[in-house]
C-alpha atoms as a PDB file:
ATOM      1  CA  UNK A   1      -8.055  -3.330  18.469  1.00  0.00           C
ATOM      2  CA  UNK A   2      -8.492  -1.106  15.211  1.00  0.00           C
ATOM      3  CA  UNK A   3     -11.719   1.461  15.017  1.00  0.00           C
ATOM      4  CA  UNK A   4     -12.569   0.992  11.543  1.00  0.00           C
ATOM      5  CA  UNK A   5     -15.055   3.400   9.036  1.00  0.00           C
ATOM      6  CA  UNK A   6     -15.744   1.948   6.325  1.00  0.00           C
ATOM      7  CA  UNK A   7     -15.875   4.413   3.540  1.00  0.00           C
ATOM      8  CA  UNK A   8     -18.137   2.393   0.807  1.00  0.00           C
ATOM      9  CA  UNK A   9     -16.515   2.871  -2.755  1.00  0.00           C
ATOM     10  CA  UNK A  10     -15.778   0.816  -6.142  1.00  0.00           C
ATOM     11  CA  UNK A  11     -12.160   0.698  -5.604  1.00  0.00           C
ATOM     12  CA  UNK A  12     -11.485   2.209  -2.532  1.00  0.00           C
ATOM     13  CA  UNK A  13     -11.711   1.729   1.359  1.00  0.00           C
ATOM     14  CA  UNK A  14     -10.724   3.770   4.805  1.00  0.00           C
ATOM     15  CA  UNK A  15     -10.218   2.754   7.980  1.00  0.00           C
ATOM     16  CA  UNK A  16      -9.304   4.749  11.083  1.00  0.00           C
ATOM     17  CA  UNK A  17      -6.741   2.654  13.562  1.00  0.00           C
ATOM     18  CA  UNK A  18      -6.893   3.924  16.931  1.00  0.00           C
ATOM     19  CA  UNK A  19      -3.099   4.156  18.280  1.00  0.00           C
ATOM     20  CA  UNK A  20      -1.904   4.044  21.614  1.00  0.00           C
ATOM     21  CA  UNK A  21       1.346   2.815  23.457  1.00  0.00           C
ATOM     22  CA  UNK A  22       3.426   0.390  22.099  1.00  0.00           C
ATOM     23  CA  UNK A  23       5.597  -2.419  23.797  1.00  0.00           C
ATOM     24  CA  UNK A  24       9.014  -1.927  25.078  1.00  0.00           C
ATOM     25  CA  UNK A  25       8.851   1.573  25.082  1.00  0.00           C
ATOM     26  CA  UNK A  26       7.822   2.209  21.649  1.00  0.00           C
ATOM     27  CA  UNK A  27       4.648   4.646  21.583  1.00  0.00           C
ATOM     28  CA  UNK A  28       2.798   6.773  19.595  1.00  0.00           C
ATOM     29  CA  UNK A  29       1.286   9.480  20.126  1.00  0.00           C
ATOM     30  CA  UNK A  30      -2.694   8.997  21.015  1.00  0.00           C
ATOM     31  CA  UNK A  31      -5.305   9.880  18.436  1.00  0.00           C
ATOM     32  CA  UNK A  32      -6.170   8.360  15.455  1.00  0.00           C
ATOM     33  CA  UNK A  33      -4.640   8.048  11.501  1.00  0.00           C
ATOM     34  CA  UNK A  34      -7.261   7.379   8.830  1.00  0.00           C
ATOM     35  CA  UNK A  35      -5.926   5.186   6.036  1.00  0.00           C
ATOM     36  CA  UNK A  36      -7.107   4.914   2.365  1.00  0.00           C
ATOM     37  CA  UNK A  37      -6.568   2.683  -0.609  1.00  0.00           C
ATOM     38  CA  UNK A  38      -7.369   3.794  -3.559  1.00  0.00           C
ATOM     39  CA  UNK A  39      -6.459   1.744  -7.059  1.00  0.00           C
ATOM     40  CA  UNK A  40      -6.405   4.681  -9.493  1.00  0.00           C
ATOM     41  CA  UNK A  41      -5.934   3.093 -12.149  1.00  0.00           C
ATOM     42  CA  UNK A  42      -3.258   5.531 -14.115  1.00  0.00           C
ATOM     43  CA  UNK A  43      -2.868   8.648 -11.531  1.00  0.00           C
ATOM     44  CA  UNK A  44      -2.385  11.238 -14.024  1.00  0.00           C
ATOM     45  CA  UNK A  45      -5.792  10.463 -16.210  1.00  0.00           C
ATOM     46  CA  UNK A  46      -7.511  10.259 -13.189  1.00  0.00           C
ATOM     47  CA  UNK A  47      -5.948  13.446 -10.477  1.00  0.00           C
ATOM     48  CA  UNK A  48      -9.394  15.547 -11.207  1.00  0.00           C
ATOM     49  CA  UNK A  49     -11.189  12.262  -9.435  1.00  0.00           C
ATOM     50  CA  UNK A  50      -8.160  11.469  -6.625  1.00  0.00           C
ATOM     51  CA  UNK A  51      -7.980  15.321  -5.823  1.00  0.00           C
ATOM     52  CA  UNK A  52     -12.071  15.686  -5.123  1.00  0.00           C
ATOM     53  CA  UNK A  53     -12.074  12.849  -3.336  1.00  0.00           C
ATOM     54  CA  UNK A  54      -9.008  13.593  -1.140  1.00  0.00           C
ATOM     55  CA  UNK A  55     -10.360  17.360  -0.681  1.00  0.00           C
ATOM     56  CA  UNK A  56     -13.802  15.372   0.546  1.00  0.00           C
ATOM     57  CA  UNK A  57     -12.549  12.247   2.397  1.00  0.00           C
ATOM     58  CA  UNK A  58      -9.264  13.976   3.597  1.00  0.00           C
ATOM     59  CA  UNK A  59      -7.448  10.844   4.905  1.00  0.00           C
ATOM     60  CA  UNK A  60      -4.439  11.052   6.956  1.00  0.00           C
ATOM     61  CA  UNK A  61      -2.385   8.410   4.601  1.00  0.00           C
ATOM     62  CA  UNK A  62      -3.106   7.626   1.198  1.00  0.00           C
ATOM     63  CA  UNK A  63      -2.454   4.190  -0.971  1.00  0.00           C
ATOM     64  CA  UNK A  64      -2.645   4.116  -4.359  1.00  0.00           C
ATOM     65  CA  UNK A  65      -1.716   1.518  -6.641  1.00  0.00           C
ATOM     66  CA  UNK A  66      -1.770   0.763 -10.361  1.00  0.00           C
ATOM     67  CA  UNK A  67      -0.572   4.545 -11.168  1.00  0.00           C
ATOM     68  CA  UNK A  68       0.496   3.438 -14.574  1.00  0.00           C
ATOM     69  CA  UNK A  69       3.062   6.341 -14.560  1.00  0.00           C
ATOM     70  CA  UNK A  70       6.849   6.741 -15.008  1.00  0.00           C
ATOM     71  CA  UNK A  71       8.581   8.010 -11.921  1.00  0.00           C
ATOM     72  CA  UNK A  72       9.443  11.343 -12.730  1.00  0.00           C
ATOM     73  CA  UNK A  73       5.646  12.198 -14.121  1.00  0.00           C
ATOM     74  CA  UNK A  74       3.803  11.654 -10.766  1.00  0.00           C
ATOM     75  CA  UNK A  75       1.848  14.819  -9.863  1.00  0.00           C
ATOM     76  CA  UNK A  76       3.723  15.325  -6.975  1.00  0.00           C
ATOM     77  CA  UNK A  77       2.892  18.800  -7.238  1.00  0.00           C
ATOM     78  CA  UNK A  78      -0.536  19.040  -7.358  1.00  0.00           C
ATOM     79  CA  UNK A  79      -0.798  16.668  -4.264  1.00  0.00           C
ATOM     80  CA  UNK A  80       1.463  18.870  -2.528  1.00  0.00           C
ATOM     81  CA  UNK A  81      -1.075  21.720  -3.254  1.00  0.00           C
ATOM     82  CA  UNK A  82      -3.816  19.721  -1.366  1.00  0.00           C
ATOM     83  CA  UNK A  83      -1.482  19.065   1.729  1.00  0.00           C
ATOM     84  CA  UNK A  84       0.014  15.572   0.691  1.00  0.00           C
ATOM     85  CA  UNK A  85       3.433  14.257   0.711  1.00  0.00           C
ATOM     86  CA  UNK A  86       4.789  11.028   0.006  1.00  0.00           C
ATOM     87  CA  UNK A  87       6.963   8.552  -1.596  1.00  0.00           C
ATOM     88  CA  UNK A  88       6.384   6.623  -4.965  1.00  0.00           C
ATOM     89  CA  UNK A  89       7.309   4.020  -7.123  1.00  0.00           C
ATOM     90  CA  UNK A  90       6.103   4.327 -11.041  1.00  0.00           C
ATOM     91  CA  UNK A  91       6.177   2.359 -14.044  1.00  0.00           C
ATOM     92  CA  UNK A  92       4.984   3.031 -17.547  1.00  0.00           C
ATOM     93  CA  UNK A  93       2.545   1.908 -18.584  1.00  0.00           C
ATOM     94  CA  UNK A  94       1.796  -0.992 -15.779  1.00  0.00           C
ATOM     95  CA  UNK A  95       1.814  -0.996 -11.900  1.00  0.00           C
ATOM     96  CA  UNK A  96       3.358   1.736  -9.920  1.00  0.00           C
ATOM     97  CA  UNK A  97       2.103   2.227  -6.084  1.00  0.00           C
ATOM     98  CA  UNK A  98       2.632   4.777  -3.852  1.00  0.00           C
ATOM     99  CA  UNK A  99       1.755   6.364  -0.155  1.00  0.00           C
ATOM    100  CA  UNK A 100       0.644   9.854   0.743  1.00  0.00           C
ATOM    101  CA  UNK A 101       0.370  11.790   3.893  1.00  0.00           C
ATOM    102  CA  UNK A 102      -1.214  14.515   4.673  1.00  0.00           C
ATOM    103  CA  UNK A 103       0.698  17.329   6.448  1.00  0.00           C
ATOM    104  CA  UNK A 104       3.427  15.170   7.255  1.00  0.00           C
ATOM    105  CA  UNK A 105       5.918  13.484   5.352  1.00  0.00           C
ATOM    106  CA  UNK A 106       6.160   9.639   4.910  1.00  0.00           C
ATOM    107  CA  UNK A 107       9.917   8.189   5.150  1.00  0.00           C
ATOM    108  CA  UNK A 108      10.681   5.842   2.612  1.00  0.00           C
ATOM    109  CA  UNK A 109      11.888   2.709   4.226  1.00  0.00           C
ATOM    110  CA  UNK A 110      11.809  -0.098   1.432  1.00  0.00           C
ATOM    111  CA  UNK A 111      10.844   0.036  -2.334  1.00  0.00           C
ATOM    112  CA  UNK A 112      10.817  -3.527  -3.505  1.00  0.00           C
ATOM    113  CA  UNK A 113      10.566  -6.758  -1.576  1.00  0.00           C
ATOM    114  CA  UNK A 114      12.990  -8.447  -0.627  1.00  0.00           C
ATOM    115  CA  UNK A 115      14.197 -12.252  -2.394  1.00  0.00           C
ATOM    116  CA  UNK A 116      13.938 -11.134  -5.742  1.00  0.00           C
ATOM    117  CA  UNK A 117      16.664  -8.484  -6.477  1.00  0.00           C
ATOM    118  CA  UNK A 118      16.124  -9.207 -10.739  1.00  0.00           C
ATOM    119  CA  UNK A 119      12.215  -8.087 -10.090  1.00  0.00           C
ATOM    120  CA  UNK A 120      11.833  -4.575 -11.441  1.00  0.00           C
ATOM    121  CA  UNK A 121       7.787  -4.196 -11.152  1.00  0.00           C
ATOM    122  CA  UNK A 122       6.858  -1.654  -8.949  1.00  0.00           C
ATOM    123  CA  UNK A 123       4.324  -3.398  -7.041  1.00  0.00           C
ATOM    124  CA  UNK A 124       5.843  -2.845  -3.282  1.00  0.00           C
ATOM    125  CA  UNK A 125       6.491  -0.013  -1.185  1.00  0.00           C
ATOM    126  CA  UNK A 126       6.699   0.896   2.265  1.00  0.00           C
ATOM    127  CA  UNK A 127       6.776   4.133   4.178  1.00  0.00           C
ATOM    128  CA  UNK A 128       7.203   5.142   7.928  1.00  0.00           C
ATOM    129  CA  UNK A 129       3.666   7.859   8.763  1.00  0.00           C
ATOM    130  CA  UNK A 130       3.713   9.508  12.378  1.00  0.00           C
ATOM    131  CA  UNK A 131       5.298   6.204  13.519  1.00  0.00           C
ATOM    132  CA  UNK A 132       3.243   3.286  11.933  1.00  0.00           C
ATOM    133  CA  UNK A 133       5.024   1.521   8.822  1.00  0.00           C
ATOM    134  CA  UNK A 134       2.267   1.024   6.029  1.00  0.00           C
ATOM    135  CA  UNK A 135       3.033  -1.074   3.021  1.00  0.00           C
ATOM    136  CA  UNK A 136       1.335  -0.257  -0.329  1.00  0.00           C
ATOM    137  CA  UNK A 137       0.940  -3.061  -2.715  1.00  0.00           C
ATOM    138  CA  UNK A 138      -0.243  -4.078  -6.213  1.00  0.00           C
ATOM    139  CA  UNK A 139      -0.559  -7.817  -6.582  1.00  0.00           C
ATOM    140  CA  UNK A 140      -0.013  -9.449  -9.089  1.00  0.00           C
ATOM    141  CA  UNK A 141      -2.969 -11.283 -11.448  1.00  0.00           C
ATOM    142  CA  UNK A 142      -1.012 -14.685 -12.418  1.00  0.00           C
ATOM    143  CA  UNK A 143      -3.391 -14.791 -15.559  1.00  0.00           C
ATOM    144  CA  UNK A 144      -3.029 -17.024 -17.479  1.00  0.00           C
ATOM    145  CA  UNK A 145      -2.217 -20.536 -15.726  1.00  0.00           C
ATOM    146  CA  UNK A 146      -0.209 -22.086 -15.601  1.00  0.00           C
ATOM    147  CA  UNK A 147       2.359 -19.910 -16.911  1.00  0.00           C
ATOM    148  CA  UNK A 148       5.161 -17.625 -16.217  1.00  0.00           C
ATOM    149  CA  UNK A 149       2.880 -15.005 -14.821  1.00  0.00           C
ATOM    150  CA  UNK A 150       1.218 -17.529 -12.511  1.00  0.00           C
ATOM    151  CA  UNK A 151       4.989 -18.469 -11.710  1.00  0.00           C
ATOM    152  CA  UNK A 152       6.071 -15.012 -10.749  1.00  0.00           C
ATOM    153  CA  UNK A 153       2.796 -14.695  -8.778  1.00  0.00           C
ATOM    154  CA  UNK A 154       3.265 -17.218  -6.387  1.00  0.00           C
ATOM    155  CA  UNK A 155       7.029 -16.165  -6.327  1.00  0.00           C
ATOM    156  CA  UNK A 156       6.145 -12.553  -5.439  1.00  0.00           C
ATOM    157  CA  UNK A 157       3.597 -13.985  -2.706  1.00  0.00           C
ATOM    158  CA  UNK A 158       6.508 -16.219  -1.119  1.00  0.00           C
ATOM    159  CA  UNK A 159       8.616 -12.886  -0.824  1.00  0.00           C
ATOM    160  CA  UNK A 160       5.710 -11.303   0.839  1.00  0.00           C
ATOM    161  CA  UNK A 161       5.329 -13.762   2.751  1.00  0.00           C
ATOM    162  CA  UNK A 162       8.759 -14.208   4.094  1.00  0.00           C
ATOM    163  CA  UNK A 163       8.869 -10.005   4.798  1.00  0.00           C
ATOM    164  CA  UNK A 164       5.865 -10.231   6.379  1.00  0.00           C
ATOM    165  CA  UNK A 165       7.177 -13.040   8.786  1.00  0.00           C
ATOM    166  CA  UNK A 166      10.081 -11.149   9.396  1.00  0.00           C
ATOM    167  CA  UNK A 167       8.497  -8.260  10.342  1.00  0.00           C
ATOM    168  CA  UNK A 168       5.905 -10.250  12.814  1.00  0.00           C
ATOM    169  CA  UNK A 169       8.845 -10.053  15.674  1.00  0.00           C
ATOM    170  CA  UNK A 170       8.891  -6.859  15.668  1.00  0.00           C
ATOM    171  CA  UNK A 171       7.237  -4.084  17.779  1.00  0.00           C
ATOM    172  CA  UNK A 172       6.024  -1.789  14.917  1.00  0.00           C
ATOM    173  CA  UNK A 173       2.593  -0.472  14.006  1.00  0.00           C
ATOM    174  CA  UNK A 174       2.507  -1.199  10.597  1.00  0.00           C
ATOM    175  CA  UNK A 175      -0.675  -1.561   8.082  1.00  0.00           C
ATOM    176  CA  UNK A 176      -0.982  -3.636   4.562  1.00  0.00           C
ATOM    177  CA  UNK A 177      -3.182  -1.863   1.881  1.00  0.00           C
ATOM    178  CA  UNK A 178      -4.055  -2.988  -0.655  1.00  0.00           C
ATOM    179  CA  UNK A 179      -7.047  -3.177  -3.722  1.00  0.00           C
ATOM    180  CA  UNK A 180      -9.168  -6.118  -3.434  1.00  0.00           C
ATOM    181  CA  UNK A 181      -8.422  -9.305  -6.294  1.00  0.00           C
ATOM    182  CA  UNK A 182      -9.841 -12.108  -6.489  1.00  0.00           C
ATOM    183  CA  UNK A 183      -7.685 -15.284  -6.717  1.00  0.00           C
ATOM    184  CA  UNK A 184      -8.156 -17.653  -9.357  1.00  0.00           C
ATOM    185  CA  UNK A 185      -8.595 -20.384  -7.411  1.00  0.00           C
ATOM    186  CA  UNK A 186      -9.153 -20.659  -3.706  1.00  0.00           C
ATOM    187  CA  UNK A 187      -5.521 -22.847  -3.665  1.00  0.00           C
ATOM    188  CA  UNK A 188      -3.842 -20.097  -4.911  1.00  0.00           C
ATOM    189  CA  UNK A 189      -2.769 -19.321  -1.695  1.00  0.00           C
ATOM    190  CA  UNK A 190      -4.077 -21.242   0.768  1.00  0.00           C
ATOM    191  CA  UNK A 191      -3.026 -20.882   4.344  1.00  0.00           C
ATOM    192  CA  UNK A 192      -0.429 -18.402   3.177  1.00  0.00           C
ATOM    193  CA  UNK A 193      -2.122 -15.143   3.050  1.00  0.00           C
ATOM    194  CA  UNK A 194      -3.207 -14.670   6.567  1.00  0.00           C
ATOM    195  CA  UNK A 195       0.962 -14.776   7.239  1.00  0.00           C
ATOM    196  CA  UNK A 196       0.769 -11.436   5.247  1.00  0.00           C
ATOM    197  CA  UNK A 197      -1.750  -9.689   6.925  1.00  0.00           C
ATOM    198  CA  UNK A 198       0.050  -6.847   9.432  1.00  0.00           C
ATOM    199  CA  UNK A 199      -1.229  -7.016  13.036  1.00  0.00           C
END
């Protein structure tokens, strides 16, 4: 069972999994990873506030989504400075998630979900860290409904959905983060999301 800390915060959350042996020979090493999420809400407008509060908080992974930024004008570099590597997926303007580790790298392993090859947001990514596959995600809003955007939400949910179950039969450590949303209704996705929720 997970140790979690709590880190209290507008828009962002830690926890601290506690990782032992695996099944069927897969293991990890013992000790502990802290995860963060943090929705930054445009990366590059906002590195003074993500740097301070990675030189104070100093989580082992880091997932940020909604960095608003195109690919090649993440601040790699200046993360790098602080200790953190990782892998990315930007957009201009909209979206854009990504996953950072500190003093390790993370080993990109998928940048989209799978089922919708035509979908181009960058709302998915996933990333191997010290042996536990974490997943950062933007979801979607849907607004307005109905309506193509509610259309392509519920879409993008079935994909996740249908990754998620295919990953359940595996033997991986693996962690979902994302920032918190609200659904519009409660039958948005009822009975669905607990299928996406890594264990």
């Amino acid at each position: 069972m997970p140790q979690m800390d709590v880190m209290l915060g507008r828009k962002r959350s830690t926890r601290s999994v506690s990782l032992g042996s695996g099944q069927n020979g897969f293991s990890l090493e013992a000790g502990s990873l802290k995860i963060a999420t943090f929705n930054i809400n445009n990366v590059n407008k906002r590195l003074h506030n993500l740097t301070a509060w990675l030189a104070m908080a100093q989580p082992d992974v880091v997932c940020l989504q909604e960095l608003k930024v195109e690919q090649r004008a993440f601040p790699a570099s200046a993360l790098r400075d602080l200790g953190y590597r990782g892998v990315w997926l930007g957009e201009r303007s909209w979206n854009g998630v990504a996953i950072l580790a500190r003093e390790r790298d993370a080993l990109l392993t998928r940048s989209s979900l799978p089922g919708n090859p035509k979908d181009r947001q960058a709302r998915y990514i996933e990333a191997a860290v010290n042996g536990v596959l974490i997943a950062s995600i933007y979801l979607p809003n849907g607004n307005p409904q109905p309506g193509p955007k509610f259309d392509y939400k519920m879409a993008w949910f079935e994909c996740l959905i249908e990754h998620g179950a295919a990953r359940r039969g595996t033997h991986e450590r693996r962690r979902t983060c994302r920032p918190g949303r609200r659904l519009q209704r409660r039958t948005d996705c009822a009975g669905h999301l607990s299928n996406t929720v890594s264990r």
